[in-house]
Protein backbone atom coordinates (compact mmCIF):
# COMPACT_ATOMS: atom_id res chain seq x y z
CA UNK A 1 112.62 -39.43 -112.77
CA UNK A 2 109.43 -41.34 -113.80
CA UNK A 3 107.72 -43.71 -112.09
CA UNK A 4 109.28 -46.75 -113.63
CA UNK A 5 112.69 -45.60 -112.92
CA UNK A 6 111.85 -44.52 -109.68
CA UNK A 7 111.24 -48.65 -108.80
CA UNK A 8 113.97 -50.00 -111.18
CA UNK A 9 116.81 -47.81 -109.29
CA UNK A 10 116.62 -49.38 -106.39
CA UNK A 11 115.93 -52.66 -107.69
CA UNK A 12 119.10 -52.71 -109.94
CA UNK A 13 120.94 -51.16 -106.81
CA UNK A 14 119.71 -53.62 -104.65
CA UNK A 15 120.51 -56.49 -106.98
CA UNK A 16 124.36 -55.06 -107.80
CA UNK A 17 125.29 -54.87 -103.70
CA UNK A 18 123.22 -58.13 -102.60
CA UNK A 19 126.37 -59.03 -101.25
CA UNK A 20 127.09 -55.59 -99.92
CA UNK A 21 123.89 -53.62 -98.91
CA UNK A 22 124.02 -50.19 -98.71
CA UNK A 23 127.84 -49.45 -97.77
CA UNK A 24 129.07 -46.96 -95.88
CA UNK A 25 132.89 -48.14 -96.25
CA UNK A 26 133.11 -46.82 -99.66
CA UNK A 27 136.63 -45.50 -100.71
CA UNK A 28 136.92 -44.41 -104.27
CA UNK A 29 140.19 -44.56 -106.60
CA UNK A 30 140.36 -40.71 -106.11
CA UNK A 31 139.88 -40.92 -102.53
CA UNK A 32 142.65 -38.51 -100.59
CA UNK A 33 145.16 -40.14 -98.48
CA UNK A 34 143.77 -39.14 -95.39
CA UNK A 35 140.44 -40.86 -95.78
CA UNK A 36 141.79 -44.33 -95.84
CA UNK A 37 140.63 -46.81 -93.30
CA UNK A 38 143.62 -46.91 -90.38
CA UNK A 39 145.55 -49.83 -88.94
CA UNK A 40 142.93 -50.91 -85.97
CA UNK A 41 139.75 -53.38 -86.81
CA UNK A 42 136.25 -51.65 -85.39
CA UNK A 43 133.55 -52.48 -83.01
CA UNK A 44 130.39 -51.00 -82.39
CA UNK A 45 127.67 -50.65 -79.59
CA UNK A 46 124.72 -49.68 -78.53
CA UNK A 47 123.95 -47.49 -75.18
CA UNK A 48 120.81 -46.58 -74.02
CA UNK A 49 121.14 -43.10 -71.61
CA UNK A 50 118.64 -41.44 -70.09
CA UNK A 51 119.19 -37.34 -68.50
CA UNK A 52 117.02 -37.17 -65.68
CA UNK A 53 114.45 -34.24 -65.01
CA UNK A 54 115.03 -32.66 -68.28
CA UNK A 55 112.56 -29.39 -69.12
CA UNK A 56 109.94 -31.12 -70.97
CA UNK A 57 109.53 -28.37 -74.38
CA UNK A 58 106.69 -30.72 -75.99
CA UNK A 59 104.49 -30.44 -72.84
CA UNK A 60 104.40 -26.47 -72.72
CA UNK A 61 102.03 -25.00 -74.84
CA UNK A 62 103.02 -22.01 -76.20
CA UNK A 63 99.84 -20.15 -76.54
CA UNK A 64 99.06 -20.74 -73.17
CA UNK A 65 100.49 -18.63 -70.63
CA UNK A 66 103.68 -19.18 -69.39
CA UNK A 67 103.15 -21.83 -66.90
CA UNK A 68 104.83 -21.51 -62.90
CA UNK A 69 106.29 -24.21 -62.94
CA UNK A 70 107.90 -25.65 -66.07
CA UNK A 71 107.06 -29.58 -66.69
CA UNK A 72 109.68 -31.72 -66.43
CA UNK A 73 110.75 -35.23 -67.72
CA UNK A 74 113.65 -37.61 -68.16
CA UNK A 75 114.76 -37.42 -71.55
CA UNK A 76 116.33 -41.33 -73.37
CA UNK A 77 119.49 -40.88 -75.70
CA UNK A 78 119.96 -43.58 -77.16
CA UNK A 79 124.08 -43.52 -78.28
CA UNK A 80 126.02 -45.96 -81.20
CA UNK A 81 129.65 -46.43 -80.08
CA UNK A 82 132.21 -46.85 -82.61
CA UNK A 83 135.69 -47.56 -81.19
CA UNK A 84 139.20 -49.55 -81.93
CA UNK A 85 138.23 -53.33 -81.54
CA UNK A 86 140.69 -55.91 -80.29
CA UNK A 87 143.07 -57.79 -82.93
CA UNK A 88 140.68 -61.35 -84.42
CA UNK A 89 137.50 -59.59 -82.77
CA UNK A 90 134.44 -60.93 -84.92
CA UNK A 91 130.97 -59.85 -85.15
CA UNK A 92 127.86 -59.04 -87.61
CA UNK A 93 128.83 -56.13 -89.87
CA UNK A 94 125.48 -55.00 -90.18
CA UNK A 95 123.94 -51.71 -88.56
CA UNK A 96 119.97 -51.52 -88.61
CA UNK A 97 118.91 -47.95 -89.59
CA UNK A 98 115.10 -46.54 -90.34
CA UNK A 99 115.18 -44.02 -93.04
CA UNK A 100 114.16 -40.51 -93.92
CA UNK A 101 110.49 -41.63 -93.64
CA UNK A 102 110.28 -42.79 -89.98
CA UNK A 103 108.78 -45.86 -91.23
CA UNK A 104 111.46 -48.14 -93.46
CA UNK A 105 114.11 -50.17 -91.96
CA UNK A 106 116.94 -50.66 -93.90
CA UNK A 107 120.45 -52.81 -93.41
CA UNK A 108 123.70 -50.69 -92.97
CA UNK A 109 127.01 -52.60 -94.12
CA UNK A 110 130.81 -51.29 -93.22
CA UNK A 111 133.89 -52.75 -91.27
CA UNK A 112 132.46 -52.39 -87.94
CA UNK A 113 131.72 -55.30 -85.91
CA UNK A 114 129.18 -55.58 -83.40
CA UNK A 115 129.89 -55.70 -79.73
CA UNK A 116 133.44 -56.52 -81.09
CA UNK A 117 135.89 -57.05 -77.78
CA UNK A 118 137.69 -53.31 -77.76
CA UNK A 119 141.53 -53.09 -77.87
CA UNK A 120 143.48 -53.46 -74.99
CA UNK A 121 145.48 -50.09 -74.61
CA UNK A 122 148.28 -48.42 -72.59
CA UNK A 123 147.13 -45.08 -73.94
CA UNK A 124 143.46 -43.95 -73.73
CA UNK A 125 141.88 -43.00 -77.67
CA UNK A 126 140.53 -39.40 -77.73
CA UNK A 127 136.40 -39.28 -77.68
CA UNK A 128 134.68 -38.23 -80.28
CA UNK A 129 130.69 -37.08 -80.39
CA UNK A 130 128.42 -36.91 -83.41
CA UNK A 131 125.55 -35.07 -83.47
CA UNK A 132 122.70 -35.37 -86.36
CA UNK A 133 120.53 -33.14 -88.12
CA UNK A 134 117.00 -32.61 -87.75
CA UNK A 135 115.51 -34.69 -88.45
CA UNK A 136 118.07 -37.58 -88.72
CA UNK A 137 119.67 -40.25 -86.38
CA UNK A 138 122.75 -41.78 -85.20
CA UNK A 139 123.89 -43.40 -88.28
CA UNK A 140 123.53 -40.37 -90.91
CA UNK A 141 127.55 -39.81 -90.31
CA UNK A 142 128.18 -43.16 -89.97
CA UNK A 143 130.74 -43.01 -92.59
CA UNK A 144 132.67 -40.90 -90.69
CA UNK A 145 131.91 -42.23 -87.16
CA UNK A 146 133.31 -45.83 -88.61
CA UNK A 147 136.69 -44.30 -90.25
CA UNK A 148 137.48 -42.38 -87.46
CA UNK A 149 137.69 -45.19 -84.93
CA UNK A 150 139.92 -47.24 -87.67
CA UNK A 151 142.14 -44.42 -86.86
CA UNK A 152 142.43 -44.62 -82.84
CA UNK A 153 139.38 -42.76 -82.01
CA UNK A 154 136.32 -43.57 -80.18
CA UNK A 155 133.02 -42.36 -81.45
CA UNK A 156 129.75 -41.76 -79.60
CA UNK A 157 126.67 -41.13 -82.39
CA UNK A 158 123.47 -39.45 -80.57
CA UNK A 159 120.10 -40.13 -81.43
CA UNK A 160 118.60 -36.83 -80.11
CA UNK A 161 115.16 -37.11 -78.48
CA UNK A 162 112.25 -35.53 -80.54
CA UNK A 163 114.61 -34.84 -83.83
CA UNK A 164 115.27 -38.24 -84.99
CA UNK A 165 113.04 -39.76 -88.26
CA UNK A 166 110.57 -41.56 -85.98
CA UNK A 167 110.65 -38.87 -82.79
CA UNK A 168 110.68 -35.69 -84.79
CA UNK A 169 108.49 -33.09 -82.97
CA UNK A 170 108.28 -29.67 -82.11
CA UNK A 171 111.38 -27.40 -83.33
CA UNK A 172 111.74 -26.10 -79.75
CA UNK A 173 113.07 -29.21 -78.11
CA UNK A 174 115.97 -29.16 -80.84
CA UNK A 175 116.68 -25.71 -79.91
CA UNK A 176 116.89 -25.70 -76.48
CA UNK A 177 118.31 -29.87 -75.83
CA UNK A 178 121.44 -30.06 -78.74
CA UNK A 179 123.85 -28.83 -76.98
CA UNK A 180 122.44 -30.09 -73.11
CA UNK A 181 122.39 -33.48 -75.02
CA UNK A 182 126.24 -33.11 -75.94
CA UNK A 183 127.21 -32.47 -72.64
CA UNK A 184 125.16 -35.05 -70.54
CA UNK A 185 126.36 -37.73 -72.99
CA UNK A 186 130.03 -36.57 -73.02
CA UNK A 187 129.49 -36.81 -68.85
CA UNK A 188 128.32 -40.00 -69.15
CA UNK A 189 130.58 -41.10 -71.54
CA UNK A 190 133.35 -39.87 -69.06
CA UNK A 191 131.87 -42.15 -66.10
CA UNK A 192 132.36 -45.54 -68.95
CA UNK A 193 135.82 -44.50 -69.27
CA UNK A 194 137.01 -43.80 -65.96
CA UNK A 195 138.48 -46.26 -63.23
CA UNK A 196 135.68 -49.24 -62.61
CA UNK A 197 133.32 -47.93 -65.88
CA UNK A 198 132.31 -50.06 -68.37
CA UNK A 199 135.21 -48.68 -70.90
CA UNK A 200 137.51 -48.01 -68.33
CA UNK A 201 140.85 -46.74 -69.69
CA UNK A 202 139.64 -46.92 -73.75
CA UNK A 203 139.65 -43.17 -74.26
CA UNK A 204 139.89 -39.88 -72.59
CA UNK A 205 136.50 -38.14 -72.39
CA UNK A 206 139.20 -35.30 -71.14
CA UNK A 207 140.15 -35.13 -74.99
CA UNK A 208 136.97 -34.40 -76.89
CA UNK A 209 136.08 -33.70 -80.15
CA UNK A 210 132.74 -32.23 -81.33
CA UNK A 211 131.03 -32.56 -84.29
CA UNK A 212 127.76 -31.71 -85.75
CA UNK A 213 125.85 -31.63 -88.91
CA UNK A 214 122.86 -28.97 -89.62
CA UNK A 215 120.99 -28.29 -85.91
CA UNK A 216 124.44 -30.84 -84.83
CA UNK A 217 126.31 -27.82 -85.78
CA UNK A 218 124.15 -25.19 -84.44
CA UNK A 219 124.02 -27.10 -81.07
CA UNK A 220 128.09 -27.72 -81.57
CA UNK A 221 128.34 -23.88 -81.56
CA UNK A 222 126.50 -23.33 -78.68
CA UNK A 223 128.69 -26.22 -76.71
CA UNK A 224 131.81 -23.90 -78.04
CA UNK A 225 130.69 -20.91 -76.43
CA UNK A 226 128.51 -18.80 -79.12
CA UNK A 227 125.61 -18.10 -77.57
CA UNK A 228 122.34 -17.00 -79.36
CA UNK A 229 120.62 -13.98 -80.02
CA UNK A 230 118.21 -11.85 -77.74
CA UNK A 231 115.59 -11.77 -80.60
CA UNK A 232 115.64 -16.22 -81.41
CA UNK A 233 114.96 -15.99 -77.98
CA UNK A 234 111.63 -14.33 -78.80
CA UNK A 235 110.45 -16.06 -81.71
CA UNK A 236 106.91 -16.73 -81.38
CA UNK A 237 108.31 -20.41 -83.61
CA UNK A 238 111.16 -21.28 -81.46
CA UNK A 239 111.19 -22.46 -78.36
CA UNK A 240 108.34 -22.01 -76.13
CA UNK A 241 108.02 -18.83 -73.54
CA UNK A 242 111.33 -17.90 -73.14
CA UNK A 243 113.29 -20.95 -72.29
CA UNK A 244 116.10 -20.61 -75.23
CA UNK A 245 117.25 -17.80 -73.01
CA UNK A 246 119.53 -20.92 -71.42
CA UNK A 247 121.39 -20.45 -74.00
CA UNK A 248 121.89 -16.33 -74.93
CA UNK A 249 124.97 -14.64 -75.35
CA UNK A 250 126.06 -13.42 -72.12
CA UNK A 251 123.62 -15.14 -69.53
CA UNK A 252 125.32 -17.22 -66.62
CA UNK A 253 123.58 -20.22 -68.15
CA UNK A 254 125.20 -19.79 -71.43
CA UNK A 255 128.37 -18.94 -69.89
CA UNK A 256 128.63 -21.78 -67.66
CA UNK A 257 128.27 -23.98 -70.70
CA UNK A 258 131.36 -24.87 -72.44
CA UNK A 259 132.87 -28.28 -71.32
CA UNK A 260 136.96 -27.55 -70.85
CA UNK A 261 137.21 -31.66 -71.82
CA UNK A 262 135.66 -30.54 -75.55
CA UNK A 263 138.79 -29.40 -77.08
CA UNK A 264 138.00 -28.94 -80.74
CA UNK A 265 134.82 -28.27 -82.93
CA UNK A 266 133.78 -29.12 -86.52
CA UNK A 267 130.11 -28.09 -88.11
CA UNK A 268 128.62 -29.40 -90.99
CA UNK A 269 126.80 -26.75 -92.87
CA UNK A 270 125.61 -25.47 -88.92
CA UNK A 271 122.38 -24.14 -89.26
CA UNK A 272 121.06 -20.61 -87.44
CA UNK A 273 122.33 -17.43 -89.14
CA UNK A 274 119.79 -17.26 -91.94
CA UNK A 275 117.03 -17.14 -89.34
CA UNK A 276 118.79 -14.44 -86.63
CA UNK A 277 120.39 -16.79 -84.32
CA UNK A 278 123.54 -15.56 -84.22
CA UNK A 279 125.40 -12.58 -84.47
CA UNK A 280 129.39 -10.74 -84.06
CA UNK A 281 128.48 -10.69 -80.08
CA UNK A 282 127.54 -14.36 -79.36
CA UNK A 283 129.86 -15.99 -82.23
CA UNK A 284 132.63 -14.17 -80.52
CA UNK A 285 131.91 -16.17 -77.17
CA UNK A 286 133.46 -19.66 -79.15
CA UNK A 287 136.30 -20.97 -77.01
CA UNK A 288 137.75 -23.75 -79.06
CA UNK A 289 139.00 -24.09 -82.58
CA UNK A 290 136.68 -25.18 -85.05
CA UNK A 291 136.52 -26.61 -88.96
CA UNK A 292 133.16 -25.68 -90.97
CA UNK A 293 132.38 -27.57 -93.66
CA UNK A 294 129.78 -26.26 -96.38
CA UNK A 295 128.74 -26.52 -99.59
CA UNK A 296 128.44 -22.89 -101.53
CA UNK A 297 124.41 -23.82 -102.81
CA UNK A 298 123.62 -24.54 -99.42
CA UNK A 299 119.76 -23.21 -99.47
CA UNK A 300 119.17 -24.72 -95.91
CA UNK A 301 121.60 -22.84 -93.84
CA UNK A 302 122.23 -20.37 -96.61
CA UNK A 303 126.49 -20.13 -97.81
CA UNK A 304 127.55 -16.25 -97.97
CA UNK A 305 124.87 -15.42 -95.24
CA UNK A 306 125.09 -18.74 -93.06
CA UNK A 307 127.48 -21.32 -92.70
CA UNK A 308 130.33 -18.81 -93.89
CA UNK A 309 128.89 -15.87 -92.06
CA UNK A 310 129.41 -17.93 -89.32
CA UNK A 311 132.74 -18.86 -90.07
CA UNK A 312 133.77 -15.13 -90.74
CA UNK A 313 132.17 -13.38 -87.15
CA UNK A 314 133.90 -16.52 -85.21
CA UNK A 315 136.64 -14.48 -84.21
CA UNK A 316 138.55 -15.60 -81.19
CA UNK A 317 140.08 -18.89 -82.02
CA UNK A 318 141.76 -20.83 -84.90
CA UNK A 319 139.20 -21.69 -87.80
CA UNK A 320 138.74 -23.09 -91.02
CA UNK A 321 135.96 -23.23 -93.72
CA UNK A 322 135.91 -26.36 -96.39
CA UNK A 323 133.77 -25.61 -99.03
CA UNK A 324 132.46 -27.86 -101.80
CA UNK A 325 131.56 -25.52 -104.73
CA UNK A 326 128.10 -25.94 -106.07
CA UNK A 327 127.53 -28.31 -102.98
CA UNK A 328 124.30 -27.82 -100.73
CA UNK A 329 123.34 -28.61 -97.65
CA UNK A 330 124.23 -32.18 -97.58
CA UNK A 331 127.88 -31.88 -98.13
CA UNK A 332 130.19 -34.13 -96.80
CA UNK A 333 128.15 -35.09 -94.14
CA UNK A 334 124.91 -37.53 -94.77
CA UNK A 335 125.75 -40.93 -95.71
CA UNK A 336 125.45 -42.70 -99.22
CA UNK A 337 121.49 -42.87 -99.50
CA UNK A 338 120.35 -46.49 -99.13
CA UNK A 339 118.54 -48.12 -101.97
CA UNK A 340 115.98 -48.49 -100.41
CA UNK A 341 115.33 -44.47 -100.29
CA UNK A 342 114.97 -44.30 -103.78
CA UNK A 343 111.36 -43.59 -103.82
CA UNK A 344 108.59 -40.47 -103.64
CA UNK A 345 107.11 -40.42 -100.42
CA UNK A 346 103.69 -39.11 -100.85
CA UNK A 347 103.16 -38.12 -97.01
CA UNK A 348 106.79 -36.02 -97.10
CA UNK A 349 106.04 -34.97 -100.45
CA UNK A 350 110.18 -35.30 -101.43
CA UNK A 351 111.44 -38.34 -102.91
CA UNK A 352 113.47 -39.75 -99.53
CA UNK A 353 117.10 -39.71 -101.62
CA UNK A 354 117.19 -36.22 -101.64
CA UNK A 355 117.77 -36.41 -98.07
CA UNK A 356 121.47 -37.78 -98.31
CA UNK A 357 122.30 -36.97 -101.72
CA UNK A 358 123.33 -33.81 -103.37
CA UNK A 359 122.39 -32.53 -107.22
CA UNK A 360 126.00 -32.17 -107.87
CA UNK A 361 128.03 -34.39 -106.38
CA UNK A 362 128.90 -37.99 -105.44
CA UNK A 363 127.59 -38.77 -101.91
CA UNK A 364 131.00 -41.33 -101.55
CA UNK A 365 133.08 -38.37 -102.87
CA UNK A 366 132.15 -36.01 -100.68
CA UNK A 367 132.48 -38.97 -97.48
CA UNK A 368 135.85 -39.24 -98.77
CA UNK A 369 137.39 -35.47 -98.77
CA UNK A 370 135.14 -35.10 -95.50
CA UNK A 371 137.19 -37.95 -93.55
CA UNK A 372 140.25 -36.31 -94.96
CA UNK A 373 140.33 -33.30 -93.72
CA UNK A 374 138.18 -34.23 -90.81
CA UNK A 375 141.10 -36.80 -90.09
CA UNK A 376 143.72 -34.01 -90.12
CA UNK A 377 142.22 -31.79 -88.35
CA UNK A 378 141.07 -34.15 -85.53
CA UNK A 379 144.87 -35.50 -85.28
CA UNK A 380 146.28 -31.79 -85.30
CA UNK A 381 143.94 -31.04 -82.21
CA UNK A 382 143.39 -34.10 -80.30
CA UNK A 383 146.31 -35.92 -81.14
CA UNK A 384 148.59 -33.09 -81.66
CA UNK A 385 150.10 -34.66 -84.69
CA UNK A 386 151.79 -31.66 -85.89
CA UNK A 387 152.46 -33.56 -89.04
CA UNK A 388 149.19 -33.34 -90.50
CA UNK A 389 149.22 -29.38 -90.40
CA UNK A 390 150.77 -29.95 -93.90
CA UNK A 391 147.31 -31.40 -95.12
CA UNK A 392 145.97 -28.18 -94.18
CA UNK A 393 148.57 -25.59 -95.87
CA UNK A 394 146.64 -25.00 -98.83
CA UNK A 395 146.50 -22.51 -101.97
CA UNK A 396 142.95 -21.52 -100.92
CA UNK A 397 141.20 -22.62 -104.24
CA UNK A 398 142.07 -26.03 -105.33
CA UNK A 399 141.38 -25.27 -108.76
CA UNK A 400 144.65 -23.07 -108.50
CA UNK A 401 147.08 -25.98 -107.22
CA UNK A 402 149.80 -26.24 -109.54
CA UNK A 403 151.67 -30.10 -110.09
CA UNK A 404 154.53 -30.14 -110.37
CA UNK A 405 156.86 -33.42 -109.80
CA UNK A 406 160.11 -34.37 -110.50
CA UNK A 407 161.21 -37.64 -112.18
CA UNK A 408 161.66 -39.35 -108.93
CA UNK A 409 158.18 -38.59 -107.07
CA UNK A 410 159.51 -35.15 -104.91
CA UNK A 411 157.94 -31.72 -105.32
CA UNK A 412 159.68 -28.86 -107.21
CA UNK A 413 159.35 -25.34 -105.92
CA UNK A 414 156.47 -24.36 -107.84
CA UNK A 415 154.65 -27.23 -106.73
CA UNK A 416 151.58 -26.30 -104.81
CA UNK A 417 148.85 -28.99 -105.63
CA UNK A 418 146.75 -29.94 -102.61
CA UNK A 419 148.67 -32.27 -100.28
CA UNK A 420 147.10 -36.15 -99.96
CA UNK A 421 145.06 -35.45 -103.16
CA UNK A 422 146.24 -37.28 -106.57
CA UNK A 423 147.16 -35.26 -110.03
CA UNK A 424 143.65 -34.25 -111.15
CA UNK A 425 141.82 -35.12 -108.34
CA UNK A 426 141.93 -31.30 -106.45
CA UNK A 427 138.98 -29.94 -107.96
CA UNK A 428 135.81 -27.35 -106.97
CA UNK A 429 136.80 -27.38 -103.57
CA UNK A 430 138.03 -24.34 -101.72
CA UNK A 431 140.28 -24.11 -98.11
CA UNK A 432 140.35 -21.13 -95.85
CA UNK A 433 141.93 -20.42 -92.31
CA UNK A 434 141.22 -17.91 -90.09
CA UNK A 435 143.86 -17.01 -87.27
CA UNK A 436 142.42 -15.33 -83.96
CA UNK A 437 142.07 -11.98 -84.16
């Protein structure tokens, strides 16, 4: 794109949606039916958390020697809460994001209303957690944080320390915190919820659901019960002097990990077994059923040899792969990029759209089939809505769905086009279970 293009797209973007900056809401005509919006209005919040006396990674050097005494400090999460909002709650509909580039601020618009009054309830929403890429922040999945608590869920979006756009540091602390950040903000989470809390009686932090994009994923993995290689514990690039080994297959670290309360898994195109991370052994320790989601170009986390060599040695439990053909690492997950990133940042050296966006497909597109299967898989296993196991009895290829209707709307026998998706509209996507072996 050439430099005059470059500052007349997001001009002429910014001009069309001056009423309606940078949406996140989007639902397109060929939307499937389970990415709709649901029946309940939605609020959002802001916590600020802090884990205490956390292993410090960014003040060990690693070519030092290993010091006695490993330096400690108390690690801030900051947290976005999206959840079911009372009946005539009001509120700004605005969420203030920084992009790619650690430096621009940009305006967020969706349904969600700020510190909207939550709904009064009888029966406690599951929890949901969202964790980001590195780098990224809370709001890269707000798309699918937002529509999920239109649908009776309660989201909590984590801003991880030291991998977000304006904390990004060394690749260490990502490795090692991910999946300790999960769990200390699913504890705390648990204490807003329960009798006296802050959120007492919203949702059940008993009833969890996990989900992760990129290092989200890998650290999602590790929260199952997959536990890393002996060799990423090693590498000289990884975390400093050993202290991964939290975290290996097999140690009573590791093994004491996995939260009973987490009952289900998805990972975005989870990042780890191009680079060694994971094996048969450790993917074999995953305790809970999970959904990947990848796209088959994925040159971040590689396809054949990473997110669905993942999929394929997870072996104990229930899983599924999604996978956008010709997709790459972005799909499904990041957000609709914001005008505003439609520029080349000389200092990155990308231009900062490429972060959200993918060569092939729509951004919205891929939000949409995202919070439809995400949505039926999330109901299956937290809700136990054995109903929506029908949006997930698939011909494997959608290409290969057949239509076939009669007269008066129902299916004939040889109809086997992909349930919740409109004639024409099941394409270049592919749907696989795994049962426990």
């Amino acid at each position: 794109m050439n430099t005059v293009m470059k500052t007349l797209v997001p001009v002429a973007l910014m001009a069309a949606g001056a009423a309606q900056a940078n949406p996140i809401d989007t639902q397109l005509p060929n939307a499937p039916q389970l990415a709709a919006y649901g029946d309940f209005p939605v609020g959002v919040r802001q916590l600020e958390l802090v884990n205490p006396d956390q292993i410090d990674i960014l003040a060990i050097d690693p070519a030092a020697d290993k010091p006695t005494e490993l330096p400690r400090s108390d690690r801030p999460l900051t947290v976005e809460m999206w959840y079911p909002a009372a009946q005539g709650a009001t509120g700004s509909t605005e969420l203030k994001a920084y992009l790619r580039d650690g430096t621009t601020e940009v305006t967020l618009t969706g349904k969600a209303m700020r510190d909207a009054e939550p709904a009064a309830t009888d029966t406690p929403y599951p929890l949901v957690l969202i964790s980001h890429g590195y780098p990224g922040n809370r709001f890269l999945l707000s798309h699918l944080a937002e529509n999920l608590a239109s649908k009776g869920y309660v989201v909590a979006s984590i801003d991880h320390t030291d991998s977000t756009y304006r904390t990004q540091a060394a690749f260490g602390s990502t490795l090692v915190n991910r999946s300790l950040d999960q769990l200390f903000v699913l504890e705390e989470m648990a204490g807003k919820a329960a009798e006296g809390g802050e959120f007492a009686g919203l949702f059940d932090a008993a009833n969890t659901g996990l989900i992760g994009y990129s290092m989200g994923g890998y650290g999602a993995i590790i929260t199952a019960g997959g536990g890393v290689t002996e060799a990423s514990v090693g590498y000289s690039w990884g975390a400093p002097h050993g202290t991964l080994a939290i975290h290996r297959a097999g140690s009573d670290t590791h093994n004491a990990l996995p939260d009973p309360r987490i009952k289900t898994a998805v990972a975005f195109g989870p990042w780890g077994m191009n680079t060694g991370f994971w094996d048969a052994d450790g993917l074999a320790g995953v305790q809970i059923p999970m959904l990947f989601i990848a796209g088959s170009q994925d040159d971040t986390s590689l396809y054949e040899k990473g997110v669905r060599a993942i999929w394929e040695n997870v072996s104990g439990v229930e899983t599924a792969l999604l996978t956008y053909i010709n997709g790459g690492h972005n799909a499904g997950a990041p957000m609709p990029a914001p005008a505003e990133s439609y520029y080349f940042n000389e200092d990155k050296g990308f231009d900062i759209s490429e972060h959200y966006s993918d060569p092939v497909w729509d951004t919205a597109r891929m939000n949409n089939i995202a919070q439809h299967f995400v949505t039926a898989w999330l109901d299956q296993q937290l809700k136990e809505d054995a109903e929506k196991g029908i949006y997930l009895d698939l011909v494997e290829n959608s290409n290969e769905g057949v239509w076939s209707m009669n007269e008066d709307g129902t299916a004939k026998e040889d109809h086997t086009y992909w349930k919740g998706f409109a004639k024409g509209t099941a394409k270049g996507l592919m749907f696989e279970v795994k049962a426990p072996e």
